[in-house]
N, C-alpha and C. Protein backbone atom coordinates (compact mmCIF):
# COMPACT_ATOMS: atom_id res chain seq x y z
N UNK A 1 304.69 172.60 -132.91
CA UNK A 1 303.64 173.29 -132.16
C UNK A 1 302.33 172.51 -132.29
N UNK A 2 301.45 172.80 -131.30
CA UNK A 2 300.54 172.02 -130.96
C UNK A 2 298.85 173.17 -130.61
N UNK A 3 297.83 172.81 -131.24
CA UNK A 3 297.06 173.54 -130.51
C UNK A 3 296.36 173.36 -129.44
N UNK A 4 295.26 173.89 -128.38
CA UNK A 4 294.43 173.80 -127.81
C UNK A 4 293.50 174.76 -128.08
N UNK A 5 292.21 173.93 -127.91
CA UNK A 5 291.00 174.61 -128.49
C UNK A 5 290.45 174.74 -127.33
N UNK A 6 289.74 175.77 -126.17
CA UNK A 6 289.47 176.33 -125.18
C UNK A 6 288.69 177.67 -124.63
N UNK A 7 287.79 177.69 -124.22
CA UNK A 7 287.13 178.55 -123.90
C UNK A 7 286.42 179.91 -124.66
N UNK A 8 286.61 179.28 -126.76
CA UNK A 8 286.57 180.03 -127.56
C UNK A 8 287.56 180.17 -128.28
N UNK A 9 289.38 179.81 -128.15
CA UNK A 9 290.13 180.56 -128.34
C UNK A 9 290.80 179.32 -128.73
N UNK A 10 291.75 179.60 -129.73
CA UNK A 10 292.97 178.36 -130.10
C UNK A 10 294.39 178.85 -129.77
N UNK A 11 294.71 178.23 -129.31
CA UNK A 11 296.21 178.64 -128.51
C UNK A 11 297.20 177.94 -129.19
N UNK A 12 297.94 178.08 -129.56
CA UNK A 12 299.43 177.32 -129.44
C UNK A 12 300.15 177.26 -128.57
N UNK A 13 301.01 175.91 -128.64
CA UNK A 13 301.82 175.60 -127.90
C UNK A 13 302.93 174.80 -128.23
N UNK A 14 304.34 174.21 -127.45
CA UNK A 14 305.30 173.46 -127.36
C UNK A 14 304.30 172.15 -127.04
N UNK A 15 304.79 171.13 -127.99
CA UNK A 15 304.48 169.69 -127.22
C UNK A 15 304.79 169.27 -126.39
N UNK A 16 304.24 169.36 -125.71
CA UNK A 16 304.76 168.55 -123.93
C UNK A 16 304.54 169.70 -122.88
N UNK A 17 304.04 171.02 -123.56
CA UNK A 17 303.21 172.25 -122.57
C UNK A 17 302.67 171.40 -121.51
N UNK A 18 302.71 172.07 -120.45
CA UNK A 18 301.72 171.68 -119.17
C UNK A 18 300.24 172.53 -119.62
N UNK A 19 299.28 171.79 -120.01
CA UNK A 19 297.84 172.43 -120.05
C UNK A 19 297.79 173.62 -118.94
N UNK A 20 297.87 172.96 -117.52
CA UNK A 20 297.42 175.10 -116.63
C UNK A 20 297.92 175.43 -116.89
N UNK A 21 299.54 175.53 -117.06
CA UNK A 21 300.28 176.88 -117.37
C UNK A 21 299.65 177.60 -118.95
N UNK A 22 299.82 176.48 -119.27
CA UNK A 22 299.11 177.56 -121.00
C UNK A 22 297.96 177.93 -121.28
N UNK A 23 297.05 177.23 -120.45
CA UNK A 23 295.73 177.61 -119.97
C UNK A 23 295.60 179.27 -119.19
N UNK A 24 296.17 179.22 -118.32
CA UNK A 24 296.24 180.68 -117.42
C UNK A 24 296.95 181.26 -118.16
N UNK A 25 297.79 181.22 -118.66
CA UNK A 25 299.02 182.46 -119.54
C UNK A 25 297.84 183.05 -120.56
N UNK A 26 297.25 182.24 -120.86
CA UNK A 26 296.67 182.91 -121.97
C UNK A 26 295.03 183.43 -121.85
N UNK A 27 294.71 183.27 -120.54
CA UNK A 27 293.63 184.19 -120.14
C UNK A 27 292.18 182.97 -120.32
N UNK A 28 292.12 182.32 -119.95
CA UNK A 28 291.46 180.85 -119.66
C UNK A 28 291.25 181.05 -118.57
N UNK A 29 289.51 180.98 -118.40
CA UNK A 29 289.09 181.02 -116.48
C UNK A 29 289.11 179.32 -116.37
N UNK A 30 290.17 178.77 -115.84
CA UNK A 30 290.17 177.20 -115.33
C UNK A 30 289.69 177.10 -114.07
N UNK A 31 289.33 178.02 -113.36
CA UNK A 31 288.54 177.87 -112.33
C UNK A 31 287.37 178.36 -111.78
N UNK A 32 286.50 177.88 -111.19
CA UNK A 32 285.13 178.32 -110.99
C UNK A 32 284.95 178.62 -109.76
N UNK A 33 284.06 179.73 -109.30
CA UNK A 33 283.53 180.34 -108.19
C UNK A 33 285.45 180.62 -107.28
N UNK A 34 285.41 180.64 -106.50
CA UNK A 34 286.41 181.08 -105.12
C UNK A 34 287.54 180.01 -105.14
N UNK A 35 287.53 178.68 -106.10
CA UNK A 35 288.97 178.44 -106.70
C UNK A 35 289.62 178.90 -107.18
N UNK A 36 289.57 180.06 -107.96
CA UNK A 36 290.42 180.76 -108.32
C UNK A 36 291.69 181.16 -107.36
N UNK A 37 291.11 181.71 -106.06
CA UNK A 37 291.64 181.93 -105.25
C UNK A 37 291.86 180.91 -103.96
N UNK A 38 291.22 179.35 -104.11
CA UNK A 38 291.76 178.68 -103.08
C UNK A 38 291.69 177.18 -103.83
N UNK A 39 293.07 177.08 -104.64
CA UNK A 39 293.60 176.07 -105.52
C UNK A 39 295.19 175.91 -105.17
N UNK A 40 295.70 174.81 -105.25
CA UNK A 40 296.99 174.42 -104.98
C UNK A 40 297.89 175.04 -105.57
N UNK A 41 297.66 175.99 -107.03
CA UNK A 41 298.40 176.30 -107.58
C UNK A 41 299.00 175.08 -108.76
N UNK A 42 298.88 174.29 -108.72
CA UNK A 42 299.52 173.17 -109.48
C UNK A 42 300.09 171.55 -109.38
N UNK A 43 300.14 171.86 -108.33
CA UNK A 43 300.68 170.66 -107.43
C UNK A 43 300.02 169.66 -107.37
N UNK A 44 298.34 169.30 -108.10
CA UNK A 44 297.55 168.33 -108.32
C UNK A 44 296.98 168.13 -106.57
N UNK A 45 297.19 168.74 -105.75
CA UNK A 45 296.73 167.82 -104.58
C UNK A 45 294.85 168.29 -104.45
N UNK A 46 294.55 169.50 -105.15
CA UNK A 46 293.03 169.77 -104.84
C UNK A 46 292.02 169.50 -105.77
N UNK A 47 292.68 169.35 -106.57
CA UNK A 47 291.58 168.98 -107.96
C UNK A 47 290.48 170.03 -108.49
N UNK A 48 290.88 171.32 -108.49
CA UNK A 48 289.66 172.03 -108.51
C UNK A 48 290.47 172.56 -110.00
N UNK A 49 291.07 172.01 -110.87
CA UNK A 49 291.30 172.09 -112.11
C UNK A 49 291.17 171.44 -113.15
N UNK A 50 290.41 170.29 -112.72
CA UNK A 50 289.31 169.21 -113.39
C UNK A 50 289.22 169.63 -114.80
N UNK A 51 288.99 169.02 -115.86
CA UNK A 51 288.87 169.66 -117.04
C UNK A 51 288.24 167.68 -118.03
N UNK A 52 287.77 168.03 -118.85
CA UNK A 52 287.71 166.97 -119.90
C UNK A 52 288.25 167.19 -121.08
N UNK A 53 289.24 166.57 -121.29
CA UNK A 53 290.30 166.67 -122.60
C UNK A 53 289.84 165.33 -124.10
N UNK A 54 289.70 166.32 -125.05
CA UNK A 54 290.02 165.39 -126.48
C UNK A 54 290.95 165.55 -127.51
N UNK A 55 291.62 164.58 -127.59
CA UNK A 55 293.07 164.61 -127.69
C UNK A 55 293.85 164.11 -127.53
N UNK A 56 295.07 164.35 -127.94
CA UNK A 56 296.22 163.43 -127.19
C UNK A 56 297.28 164.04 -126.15
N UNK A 57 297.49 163.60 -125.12
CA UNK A 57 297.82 164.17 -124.17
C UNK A 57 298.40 162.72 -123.87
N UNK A 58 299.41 163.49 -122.24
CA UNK A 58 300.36 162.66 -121.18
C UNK A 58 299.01 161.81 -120.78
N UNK A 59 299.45 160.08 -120.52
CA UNK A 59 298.61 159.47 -119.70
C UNK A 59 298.85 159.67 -117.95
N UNK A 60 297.60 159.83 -117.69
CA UNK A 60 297.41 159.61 -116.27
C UNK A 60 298.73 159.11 -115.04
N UNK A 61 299.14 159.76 -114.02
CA UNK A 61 300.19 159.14 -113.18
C UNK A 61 299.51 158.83 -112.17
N UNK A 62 300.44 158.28 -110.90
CA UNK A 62 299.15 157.96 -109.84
C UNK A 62 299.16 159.24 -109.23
N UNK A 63 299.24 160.02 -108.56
CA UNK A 63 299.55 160.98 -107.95
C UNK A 63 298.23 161.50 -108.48
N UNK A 64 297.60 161.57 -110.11
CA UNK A 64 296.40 162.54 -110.45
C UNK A 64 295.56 161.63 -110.06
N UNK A 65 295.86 160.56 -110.95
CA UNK A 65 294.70 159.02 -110.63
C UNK A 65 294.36 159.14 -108.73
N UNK A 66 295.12 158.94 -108.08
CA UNK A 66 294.59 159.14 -106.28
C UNK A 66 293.74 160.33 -106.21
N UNK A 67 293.77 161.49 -106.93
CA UNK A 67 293.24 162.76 -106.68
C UNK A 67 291.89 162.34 -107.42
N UNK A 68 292.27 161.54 -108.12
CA UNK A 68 290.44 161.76 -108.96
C UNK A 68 289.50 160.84 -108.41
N UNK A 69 290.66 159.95 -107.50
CA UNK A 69 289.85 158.71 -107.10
C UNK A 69 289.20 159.23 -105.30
N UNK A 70 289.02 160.17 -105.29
CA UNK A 70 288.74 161.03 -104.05
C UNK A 70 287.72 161.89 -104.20
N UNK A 71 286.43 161.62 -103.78
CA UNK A 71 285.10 162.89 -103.66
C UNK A 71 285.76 164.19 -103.42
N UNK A 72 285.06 164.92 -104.21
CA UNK A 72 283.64 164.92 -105.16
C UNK A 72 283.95 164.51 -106.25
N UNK A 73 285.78 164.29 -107.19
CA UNK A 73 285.65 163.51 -108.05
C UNK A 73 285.42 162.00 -108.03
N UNK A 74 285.47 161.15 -109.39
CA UNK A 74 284.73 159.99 -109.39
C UNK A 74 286.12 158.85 -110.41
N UNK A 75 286.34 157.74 -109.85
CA UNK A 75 287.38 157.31 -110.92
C UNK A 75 286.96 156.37 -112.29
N UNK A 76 286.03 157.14 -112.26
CA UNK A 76 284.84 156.34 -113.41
C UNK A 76 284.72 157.83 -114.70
N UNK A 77 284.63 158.96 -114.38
CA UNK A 77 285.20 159.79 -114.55
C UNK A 77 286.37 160.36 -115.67
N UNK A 78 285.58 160.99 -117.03
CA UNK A 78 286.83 161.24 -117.93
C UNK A 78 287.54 162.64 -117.87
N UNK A 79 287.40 162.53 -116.54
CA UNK A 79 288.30 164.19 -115.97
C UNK A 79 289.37 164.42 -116.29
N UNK A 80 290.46 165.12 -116.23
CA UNK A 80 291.78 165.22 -116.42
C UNK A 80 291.99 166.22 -114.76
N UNK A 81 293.01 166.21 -114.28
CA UNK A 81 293.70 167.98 -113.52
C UNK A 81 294.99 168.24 -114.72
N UNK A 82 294.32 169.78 -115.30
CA UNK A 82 295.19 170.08 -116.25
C UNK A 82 296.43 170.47 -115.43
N UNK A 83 296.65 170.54 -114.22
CA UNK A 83 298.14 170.48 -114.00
C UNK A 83 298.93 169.19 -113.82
N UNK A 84 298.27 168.36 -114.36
CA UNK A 84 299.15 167.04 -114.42
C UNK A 84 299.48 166.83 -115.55
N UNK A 85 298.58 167.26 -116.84
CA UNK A 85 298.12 167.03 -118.37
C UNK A 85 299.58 167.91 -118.77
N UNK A 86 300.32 166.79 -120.22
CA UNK A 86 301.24 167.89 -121.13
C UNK A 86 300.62 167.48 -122.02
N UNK A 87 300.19 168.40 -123.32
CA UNK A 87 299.71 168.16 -124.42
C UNK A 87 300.62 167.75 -125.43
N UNK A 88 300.05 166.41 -125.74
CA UNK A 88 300.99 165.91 -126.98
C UNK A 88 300.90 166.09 -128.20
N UNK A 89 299.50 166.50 -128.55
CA UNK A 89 298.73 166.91 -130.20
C UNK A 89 297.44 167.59 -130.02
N UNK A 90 297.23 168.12 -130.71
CA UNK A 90 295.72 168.95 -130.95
C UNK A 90 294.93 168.50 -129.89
N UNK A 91 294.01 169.06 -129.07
CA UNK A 91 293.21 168.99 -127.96
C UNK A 91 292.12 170.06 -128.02
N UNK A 92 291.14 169.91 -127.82
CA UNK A 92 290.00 170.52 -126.89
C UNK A 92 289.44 170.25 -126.04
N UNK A 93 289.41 171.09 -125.10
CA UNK A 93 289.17 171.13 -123.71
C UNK A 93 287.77 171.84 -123.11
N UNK A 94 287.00 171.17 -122.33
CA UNK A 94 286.08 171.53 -121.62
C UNK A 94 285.63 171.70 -120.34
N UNK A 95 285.00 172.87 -119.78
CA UNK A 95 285.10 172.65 -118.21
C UNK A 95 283.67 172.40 -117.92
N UNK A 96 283.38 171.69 -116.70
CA UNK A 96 281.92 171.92 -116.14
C UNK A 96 282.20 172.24 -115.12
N UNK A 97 280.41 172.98 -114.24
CA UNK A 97 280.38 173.34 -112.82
C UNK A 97 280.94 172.75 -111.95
N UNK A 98 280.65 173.32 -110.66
CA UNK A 98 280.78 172.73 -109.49
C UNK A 98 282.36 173.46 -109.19
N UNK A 99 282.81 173.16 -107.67
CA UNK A 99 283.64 173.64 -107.59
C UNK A 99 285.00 173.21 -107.79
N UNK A 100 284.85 172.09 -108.22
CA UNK A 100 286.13 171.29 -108.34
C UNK A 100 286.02 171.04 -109.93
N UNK A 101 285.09 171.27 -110.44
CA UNK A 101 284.78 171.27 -111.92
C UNK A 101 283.94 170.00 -112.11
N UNK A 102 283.53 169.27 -111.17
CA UNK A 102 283.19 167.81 -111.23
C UNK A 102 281.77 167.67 -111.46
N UNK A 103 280.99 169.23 -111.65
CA UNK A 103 279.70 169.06 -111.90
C UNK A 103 279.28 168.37 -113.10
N UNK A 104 277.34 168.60 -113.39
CA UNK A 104 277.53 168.22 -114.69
C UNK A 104 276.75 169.21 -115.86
N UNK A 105 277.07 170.58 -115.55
CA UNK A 105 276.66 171.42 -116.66
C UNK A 105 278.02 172.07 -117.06
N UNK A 106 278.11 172.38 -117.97
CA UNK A 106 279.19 172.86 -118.78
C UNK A 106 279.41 174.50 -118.84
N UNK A 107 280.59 174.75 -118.23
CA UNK A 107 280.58 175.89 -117.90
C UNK A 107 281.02 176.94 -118.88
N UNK A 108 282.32 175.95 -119.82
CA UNK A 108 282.91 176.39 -120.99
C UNK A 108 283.29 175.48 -121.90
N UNK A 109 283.16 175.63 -123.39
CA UNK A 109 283.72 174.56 -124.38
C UNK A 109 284.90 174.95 -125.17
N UNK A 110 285.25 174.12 -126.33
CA UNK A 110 286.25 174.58 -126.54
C UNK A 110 285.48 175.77 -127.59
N UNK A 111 284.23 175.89 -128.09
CA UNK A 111 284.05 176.81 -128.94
C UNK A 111 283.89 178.53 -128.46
N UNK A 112 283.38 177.60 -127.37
CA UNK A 112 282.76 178.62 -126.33
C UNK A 112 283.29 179.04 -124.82
């Protein structure tokens, strides 16, 4: 088992968890303003699940890499889409504004 540190809260998990799913199961707002309700669901194609991860986690595929490399994200950018992310070891996770999460004030930490 593995933790994530998130929005206040430490979660456990299986190594190799998909971050959204264990993110949402466990009551984690991963999305901001009216993404909640207009997000792909998982499928990486909208990016409005943006997150900054520390940790060890799955590296990058192209499929996320094309998504990040697409406004309003930036491929300069230490974003993650936690539906691409499996956590491999201890992580904390942070979100910022905006609607794709790509802002730059911090919306939630992992303490907070």
């Amino acid at each position: 088992m593995v933790n994530i540190q998130a929005q206040g809260k430490i979660i456990s998990c299986a190594r190799g968890a998909n971050l959204r799913q264990v993110l949402l199961k466990n009551g984690v707002n991963l999305y901001n303003s009216n993404a909640s309700m207009i997000n792909c669901r998982g499928i990486g194609t909208c990016g409005t699940c943006a997150v900054v991860i520390e940790g060890e986690v799955s590296e990058a595929q192209w499929r996320e890499k094309a998504r990040l490399f697409v406004p309003p994200h930036s491929p300069d950018s230490d974003q993650r889409l936690s539906c691409h992310v499996k956590v491999l070891g201890d992580i904390k996770v942070t979100k910022y504004n905006g609607f794709w999460g790509q802002g730059s004030k911090t919306v939630w930490t992992p303490e907070s």
